[in-house]
Protein backbone atom coordinates (compact mmCIF):
# COMPACT_ATOMS: atom_id res chain seq x y z
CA UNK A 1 49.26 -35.44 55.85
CA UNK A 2 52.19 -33.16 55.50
CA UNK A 3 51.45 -32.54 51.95
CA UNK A 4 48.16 -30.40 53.53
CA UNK A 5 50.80 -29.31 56.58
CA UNK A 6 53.22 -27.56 53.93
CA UNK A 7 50.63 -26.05 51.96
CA UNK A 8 49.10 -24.84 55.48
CA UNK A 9 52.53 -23.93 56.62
CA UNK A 10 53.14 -21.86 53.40
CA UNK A 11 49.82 -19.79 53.91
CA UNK A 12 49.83 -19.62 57.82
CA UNK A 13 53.72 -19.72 59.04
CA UNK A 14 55.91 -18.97 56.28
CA UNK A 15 56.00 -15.15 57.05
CA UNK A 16 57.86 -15.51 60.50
CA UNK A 17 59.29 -19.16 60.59
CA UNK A 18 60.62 -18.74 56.56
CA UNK A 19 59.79 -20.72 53.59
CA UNK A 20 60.55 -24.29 54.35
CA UNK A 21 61.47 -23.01 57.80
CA UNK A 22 64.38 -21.98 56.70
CA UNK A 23 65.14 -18.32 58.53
CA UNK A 24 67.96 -17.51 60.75
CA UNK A 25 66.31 -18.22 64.00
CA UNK A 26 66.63 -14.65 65.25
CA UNK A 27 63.08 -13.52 65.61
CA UNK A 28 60.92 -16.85 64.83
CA UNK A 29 62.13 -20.42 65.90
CA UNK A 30 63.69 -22.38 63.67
CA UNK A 31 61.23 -25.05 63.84
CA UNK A 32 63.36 -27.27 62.42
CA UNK A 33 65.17 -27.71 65.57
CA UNK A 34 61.93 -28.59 67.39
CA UNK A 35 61.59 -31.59 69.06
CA UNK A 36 60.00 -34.12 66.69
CA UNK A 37 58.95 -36.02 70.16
CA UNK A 38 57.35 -33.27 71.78
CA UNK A 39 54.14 -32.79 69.93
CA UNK A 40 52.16 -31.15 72.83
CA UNK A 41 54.58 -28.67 73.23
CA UNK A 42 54.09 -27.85 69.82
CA UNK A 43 50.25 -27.79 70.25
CA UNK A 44 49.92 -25.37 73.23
CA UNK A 45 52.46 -23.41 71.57
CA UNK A 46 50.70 -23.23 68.42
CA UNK A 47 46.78 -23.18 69.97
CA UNK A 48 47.94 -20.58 73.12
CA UNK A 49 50.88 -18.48 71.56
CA UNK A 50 54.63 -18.65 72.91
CA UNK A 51 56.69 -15.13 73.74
CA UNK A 52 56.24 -13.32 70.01
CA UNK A 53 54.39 -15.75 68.48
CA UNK A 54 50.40 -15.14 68.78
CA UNK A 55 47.51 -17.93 69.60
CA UNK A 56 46.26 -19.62 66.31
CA UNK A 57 43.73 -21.81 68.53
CA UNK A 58 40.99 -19.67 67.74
CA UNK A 59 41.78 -20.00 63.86
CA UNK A 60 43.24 -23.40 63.28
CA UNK A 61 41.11 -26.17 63.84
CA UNK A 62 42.89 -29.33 65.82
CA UNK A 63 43.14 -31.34 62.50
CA UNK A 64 44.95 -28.74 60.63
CA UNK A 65 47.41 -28.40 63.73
CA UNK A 66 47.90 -32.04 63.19
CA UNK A 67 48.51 -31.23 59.36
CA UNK A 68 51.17 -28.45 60.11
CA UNK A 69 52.85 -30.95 62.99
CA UNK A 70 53.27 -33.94 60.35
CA UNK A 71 55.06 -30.70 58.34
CA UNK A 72 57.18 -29.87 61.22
CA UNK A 73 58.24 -33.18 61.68
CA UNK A 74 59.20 -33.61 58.42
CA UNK A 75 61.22 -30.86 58.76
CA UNK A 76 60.22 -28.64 56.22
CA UNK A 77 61.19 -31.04 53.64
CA UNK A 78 59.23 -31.00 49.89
């Protein structure tokens, strides 16, 4: 599943959180610092918005926020 994640993450995230999540943190989170335990912070984050970062919920069905989660867990790896 985080094949589809990455390729979702690419298309979706990439622009603020940085290509492999790699960016410097400064205006996006470095979601590779997120909590791989906390997944339902991640999906009210993700479905409701969080300071700068809009609501996807309306967008992103629940199985592709389970797609880009398995990504974020992986931590952005290939």
């Amino acid at each position: 599943m985080a094949g589809k994640g990455k390729a979702l993450f690419n298309e979706m995230c990439s622009h603020c959180h940085g290509l492999n999540m790699v960016n410097p943190g400064t205006s996006a989170f470095d979601l590779r610092q997120f909590p791989h335990d906390d997944e339902k912070r991640f999906r009210h984050s993700v479905t409701f918005g969080k300071g700068n970062m809009p609501a996807w919920g309306d967008l992103l069905k629940p199985s592709e926020i389970s797609e880009l989660w398995a990504d974020v867990k992986s931590g952005g790896k290939p």
